[in-house]
N, C-alpha and C. Protein backbone atom coordinates (compact mmCIF):
# COMPACT_ATOMS: atom_id res chain seq x y z
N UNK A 1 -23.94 -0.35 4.92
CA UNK A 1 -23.16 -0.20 3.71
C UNK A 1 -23.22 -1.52 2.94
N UNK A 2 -23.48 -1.48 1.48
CA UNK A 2 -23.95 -2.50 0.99
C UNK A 2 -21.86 -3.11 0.44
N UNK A 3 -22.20 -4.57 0.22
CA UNK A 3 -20.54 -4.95 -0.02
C UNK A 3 -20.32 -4.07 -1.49
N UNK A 4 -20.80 -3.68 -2.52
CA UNK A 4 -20.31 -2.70 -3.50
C UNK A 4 -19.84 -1.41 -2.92
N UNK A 5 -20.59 -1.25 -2.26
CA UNK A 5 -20.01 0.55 -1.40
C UNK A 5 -18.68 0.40 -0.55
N UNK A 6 -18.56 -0.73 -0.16
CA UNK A 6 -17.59 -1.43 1.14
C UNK A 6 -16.16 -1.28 -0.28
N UNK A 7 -16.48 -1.93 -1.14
CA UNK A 7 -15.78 -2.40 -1.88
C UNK A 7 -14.94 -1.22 -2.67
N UNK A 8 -16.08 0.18 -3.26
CA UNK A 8 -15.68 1.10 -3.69
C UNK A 8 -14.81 1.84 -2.84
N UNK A 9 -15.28 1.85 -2.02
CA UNK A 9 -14.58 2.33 -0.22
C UNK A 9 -13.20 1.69 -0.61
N UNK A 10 -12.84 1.03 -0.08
CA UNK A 10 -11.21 0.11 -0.11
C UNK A 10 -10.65 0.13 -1.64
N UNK A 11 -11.46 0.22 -2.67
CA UNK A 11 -10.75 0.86 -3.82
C UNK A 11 -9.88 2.65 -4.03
N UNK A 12 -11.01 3.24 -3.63
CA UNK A 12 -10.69 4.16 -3.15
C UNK A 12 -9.48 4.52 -2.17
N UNK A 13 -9.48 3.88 -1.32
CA UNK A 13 -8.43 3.86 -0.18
C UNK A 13 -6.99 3.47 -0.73
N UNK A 14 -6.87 2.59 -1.77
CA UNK A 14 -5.74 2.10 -2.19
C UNK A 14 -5.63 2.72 -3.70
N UNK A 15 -5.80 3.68 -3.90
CA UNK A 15 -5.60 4.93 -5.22
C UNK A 15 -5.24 5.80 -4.12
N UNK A 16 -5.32 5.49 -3.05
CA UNK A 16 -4.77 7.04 -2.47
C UNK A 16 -5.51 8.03 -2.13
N UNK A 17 -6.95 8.34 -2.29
CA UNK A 17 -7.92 9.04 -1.77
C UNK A 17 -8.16 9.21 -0.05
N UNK A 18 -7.57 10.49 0.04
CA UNK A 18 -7.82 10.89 1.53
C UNK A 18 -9.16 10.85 2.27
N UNK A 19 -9.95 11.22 1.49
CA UNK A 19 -11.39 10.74 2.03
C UNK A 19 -11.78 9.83 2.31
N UNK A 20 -11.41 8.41 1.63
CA UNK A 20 -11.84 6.87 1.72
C UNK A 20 -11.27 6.90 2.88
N UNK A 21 -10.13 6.97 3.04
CA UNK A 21 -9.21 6.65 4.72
C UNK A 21 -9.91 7.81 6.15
N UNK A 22 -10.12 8.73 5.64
CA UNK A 22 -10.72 9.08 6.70
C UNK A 22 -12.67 8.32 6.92
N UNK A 23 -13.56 7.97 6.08
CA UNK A 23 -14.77 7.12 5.77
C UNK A 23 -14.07 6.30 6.25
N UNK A 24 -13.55 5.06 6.35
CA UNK A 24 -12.71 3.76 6.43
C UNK A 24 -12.79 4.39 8.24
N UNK A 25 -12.32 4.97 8.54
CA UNK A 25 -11.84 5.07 10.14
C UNK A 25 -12.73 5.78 10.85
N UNK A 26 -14.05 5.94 10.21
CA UNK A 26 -14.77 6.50 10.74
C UNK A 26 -16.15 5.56 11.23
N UNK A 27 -15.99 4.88 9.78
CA UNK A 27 -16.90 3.86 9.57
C UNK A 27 -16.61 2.59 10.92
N UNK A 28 -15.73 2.20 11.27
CA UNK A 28 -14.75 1.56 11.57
C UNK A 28 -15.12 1.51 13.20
N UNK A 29 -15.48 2.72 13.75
CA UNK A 29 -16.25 2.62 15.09
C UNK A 29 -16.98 2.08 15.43
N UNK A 30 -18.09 1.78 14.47
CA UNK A 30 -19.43 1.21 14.90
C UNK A 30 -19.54 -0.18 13.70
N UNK A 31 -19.07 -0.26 12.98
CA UNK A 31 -18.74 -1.75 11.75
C UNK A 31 -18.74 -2.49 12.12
N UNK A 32 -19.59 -3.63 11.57
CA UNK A 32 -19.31 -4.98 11.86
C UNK A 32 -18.75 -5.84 10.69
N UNK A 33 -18.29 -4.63 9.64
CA UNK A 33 -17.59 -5.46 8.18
C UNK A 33 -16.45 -5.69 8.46
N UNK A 34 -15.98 -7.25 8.42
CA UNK A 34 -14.44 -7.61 8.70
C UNK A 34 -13.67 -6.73 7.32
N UNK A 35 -14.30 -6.73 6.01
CA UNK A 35 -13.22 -5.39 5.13
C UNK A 35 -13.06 -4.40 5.65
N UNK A 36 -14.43 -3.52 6.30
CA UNK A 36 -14.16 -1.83 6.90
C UNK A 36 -13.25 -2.23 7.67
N UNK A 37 -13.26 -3.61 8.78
CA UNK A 37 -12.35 -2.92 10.44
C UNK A 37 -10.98 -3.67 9.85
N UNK A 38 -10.93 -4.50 8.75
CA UNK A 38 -9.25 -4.99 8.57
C UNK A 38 -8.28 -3.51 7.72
N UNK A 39 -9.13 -3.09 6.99
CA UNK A 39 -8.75 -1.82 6.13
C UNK A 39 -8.40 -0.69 7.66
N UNK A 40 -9.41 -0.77 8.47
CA UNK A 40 -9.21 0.54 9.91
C UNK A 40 -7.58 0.06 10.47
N UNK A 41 -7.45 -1.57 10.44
CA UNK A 41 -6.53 -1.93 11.29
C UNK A 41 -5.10 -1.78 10.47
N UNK A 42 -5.23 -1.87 9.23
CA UNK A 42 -4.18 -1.28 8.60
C UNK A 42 -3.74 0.10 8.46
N UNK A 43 -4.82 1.10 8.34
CA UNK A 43 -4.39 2.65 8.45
C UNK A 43 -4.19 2.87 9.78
N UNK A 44 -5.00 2.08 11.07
CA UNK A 44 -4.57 2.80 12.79
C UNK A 44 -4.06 1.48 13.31
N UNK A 45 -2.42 1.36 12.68
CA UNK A 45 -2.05 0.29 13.31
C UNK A 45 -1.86 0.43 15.00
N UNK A 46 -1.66 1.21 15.64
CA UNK A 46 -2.14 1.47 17.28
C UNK A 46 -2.79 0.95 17.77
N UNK A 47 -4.00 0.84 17.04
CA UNK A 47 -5.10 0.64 17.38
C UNK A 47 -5.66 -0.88 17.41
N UNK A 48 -5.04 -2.13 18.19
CA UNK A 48 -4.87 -3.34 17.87
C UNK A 48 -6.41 -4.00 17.84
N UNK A 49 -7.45 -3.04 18.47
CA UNK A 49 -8.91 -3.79 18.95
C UNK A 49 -9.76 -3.72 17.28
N UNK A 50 -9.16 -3.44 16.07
CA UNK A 50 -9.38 -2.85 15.17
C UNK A 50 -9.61 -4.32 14.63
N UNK A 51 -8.32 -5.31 14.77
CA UNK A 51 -8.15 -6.47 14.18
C UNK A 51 -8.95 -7.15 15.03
N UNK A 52 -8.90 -7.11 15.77
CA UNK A 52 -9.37 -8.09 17.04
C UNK A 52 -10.83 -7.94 16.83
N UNK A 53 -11.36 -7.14 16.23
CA UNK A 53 -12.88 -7.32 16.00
C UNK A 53 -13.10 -7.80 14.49
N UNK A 54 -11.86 -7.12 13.66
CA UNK A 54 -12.21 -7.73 12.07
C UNK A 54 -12.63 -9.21 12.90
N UNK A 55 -11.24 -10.00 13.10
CA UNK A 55 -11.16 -11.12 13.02
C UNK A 55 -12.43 -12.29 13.70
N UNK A 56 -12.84 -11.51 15.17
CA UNK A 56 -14.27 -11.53 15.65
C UNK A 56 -15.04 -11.59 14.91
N UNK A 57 -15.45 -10.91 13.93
CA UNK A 57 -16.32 -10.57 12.84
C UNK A 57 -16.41 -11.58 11.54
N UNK A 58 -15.59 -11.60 11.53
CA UNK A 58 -14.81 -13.13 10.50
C UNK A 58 -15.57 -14.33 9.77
N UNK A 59 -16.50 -14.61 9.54
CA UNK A 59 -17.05 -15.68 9.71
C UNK A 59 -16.80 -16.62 8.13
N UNK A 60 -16.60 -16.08 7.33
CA UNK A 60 -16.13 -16.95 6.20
C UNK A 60 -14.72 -17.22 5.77
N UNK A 61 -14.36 -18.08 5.26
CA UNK A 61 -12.78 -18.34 4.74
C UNK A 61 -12.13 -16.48 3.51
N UNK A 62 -13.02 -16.06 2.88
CA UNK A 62 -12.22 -14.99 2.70
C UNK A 62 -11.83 -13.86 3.56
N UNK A 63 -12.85 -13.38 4.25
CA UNK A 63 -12.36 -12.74 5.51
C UNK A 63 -11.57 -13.38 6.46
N UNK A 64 -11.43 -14.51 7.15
CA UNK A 64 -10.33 -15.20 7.59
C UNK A 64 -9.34 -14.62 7.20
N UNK A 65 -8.87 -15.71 6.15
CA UNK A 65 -7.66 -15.18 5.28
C UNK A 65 -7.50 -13.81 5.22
N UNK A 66 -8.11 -12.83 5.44
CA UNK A 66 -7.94 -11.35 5.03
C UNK A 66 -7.51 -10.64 6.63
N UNK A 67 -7.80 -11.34 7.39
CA UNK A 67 -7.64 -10.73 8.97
C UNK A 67 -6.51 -11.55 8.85
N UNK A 68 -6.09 -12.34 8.97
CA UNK A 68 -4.45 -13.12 9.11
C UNK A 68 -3.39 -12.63 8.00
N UNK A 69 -3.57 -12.24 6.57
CA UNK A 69 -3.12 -11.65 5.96
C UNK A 69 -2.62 -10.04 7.09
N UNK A 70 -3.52 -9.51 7.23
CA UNK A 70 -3.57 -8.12 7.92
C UNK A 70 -2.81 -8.09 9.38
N UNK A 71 -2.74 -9.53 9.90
CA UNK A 71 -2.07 -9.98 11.07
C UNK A 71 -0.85 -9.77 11.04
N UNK A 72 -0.34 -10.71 9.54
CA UNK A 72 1.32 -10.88 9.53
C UNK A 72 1.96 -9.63 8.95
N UNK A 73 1.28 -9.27 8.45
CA UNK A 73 1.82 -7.75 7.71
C UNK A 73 1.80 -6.70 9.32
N UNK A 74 1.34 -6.79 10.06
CA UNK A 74 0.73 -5.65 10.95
C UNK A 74 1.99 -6.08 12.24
N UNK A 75 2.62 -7.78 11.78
CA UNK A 75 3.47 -8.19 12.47
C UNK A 75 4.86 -7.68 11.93
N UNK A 76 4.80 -7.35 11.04
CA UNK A 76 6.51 -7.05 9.83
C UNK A 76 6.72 -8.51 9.55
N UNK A 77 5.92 -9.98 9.33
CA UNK A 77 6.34 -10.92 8.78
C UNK A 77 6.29 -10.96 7.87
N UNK A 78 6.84 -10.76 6.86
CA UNK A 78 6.87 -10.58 5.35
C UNK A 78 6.71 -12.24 4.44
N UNK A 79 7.32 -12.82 5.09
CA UNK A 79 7.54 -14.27 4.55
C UNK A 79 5.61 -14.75 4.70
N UNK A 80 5.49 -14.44 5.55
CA UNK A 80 4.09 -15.39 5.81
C UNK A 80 3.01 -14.64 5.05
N UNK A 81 3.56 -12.74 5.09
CA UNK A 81 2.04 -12.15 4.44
C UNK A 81 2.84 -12.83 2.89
N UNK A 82 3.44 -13.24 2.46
CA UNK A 82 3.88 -13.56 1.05
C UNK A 82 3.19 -15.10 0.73
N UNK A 83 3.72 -15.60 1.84
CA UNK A 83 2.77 -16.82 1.59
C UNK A 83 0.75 -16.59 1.65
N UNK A 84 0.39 -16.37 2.81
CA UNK A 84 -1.18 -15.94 2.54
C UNK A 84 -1.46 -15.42 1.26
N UNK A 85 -0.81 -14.24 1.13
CA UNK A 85 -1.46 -13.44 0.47
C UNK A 85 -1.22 -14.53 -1.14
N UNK A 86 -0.13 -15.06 -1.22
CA UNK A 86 -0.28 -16.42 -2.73
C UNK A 86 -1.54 -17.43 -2.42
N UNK A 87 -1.68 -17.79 -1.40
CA UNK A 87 -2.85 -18.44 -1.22
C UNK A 87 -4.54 -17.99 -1.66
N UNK A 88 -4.53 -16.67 -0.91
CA UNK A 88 -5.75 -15.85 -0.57
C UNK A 88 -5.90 -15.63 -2.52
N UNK A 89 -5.24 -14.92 -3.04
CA UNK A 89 -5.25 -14.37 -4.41
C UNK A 89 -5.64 -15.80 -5.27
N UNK A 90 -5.26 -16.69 -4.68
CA UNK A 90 -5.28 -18.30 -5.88
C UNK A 90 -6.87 -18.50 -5.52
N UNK A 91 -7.44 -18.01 -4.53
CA UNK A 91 -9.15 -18.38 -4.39
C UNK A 91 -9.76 -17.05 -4.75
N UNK A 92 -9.07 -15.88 -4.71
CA UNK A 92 -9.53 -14.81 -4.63
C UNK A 92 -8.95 -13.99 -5.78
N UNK A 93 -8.71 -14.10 -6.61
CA UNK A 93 -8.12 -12.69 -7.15
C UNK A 93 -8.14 -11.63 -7.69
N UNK A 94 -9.93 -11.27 -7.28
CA UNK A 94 -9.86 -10.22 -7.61
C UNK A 94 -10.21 -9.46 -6.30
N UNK A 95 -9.18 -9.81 -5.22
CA UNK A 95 -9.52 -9.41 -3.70
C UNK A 95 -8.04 -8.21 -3.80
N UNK A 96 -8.71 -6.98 -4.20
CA UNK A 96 -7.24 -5.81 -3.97
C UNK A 96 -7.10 -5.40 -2.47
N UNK A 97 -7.92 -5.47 -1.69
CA UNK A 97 -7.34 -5.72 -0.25
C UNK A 97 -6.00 -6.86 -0.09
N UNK A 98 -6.28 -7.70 -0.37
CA UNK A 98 -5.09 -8.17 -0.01
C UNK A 98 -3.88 -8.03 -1.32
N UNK A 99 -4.39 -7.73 -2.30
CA UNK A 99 -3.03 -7.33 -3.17
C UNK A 99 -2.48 -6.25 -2.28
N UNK A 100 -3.19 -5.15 -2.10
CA UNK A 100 -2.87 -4.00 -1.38
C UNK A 100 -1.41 -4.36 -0.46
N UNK A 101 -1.90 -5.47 0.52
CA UNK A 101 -1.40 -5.82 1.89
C UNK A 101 0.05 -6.50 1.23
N UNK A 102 -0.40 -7.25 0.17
CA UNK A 102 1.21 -8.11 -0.61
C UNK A 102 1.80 -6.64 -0.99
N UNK A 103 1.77 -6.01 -1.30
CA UNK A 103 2.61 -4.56 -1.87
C UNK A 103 3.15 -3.91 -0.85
N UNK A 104 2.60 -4.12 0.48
CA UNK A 104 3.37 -3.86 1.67
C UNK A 104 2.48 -2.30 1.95
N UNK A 105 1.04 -2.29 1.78
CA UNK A 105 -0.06 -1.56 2.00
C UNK A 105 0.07 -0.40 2.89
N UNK A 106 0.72 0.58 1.96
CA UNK A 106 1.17 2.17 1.90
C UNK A 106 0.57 2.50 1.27
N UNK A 107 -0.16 3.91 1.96
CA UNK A 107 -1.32 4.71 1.49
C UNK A 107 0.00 5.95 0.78
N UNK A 108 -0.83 6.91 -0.22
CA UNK A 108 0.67 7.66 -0.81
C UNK A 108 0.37 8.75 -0.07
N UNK A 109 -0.10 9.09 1.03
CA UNK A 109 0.61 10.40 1.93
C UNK A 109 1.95 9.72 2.86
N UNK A 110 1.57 8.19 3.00
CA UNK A 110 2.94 7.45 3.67
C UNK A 110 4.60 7.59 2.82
N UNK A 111 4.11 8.45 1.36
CA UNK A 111 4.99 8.37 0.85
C UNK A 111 5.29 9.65 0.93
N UNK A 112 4.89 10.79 1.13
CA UNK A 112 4.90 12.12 0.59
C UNK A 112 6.40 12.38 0.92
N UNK A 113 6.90 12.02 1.84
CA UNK A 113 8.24 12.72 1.64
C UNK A 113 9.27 11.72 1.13
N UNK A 114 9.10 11.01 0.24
CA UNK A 114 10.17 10.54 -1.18
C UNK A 114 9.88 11.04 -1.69
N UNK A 115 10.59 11.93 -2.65
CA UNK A 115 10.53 12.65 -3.91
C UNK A 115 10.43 11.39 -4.71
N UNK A 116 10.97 10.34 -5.04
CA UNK A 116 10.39 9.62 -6.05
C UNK A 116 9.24 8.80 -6.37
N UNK A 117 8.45 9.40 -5.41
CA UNK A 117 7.12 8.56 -4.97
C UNK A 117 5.93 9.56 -5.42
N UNK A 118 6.40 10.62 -5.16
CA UNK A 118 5.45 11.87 -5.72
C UNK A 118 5.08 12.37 -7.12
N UNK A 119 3.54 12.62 -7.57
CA UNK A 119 3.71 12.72 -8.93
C UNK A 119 4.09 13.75 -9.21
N UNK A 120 4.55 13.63 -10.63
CA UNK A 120 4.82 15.00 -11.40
C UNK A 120 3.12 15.58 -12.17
N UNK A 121 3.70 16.81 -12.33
CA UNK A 121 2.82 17.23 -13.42
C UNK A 121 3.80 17.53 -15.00
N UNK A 122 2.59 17.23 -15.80
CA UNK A 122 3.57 17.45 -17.26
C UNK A 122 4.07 18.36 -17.53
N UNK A 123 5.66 18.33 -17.77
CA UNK A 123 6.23 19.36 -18.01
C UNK A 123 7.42 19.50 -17.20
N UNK A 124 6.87 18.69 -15.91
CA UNK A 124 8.52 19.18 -14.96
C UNK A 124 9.11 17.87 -14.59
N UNK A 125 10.09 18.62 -13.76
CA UNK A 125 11.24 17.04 -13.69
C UNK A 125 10.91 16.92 -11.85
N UNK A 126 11.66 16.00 -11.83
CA UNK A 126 11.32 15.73 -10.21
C UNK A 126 12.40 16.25 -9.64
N UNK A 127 12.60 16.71 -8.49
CA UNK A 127 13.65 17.52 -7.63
C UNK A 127 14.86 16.76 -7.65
N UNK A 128 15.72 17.08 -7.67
CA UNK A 128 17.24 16.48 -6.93
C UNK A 128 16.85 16.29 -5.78
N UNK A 129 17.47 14.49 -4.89
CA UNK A 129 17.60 14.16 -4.10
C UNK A 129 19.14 14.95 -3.58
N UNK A 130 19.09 14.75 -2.28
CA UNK A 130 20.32 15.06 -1.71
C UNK A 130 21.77 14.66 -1.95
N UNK A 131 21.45 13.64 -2.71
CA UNK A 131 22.23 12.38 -3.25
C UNK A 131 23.03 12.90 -4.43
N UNK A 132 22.06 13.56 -5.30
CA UNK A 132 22.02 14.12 -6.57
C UNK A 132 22.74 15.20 -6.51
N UNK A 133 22.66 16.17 -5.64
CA UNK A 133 23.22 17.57 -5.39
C UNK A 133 24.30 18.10 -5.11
């Protein structure tokens, strides 16, 4: 996979396309791209050998930063993916993997059951929450 395809891939994935995430975790078996296996280690967080090979794989300062970004987030440290991820973006910014990961990197079927997370189509209103009712 050439890094444009890698790249369209993880764009894809973070619009929300069910296909990229299933490609991404498929790809992800046999990869030696620290983007494919840090993107795998964020959708199969279970799956800890995911990072453990991004980071293996690693060999330049943006992937670094992108496996430790994927670390502290994958840890619930919020403070530190806040700090990386200000770092990573000040050398990088047009790296949406790790914007992704600063947004707290929820795919939108992770959202499907908030009603306020779900789109509308034109014309209708969004449901009453329970709250509402």
């Amino acid at each position: 996979m050439t890094p444009a395809e890698t790249d369209t891939l993880v764009r894809q994935l973070i619009s929300g396309d069910p296909a990229a995430v299933a490609a991404i975790l498929a790809r992800a078996t046999t990869s030696t791209e620290p983007l494919v296996l840090t993107a795998a280690a964020l959708l199969a967080p279970a799956t800890p050998e995911l990072l453990d090979r991004a980071v293996a794989a690693a060999t330049d300062r943006l992937d670094r930063q992108l496996t430790a970004l994927a670390a502290a987030h994958l840890a619930g440290d919020r403070d530190r993916v806040t700090a990386l991820a200000r770092e990573h973006l000040l050398d990088h910014p047009g790296s949406v993997l790790a914007a992704w990961i600063a947004a707290g990197a929820t795919t939108h079927a992770d959202h499907s059951s908030i009603p306020s997370a779900n789109p509308l189509t034109a014309g209708t209103a969004p449901a009453p929450t329970s709250e509402e009712t």
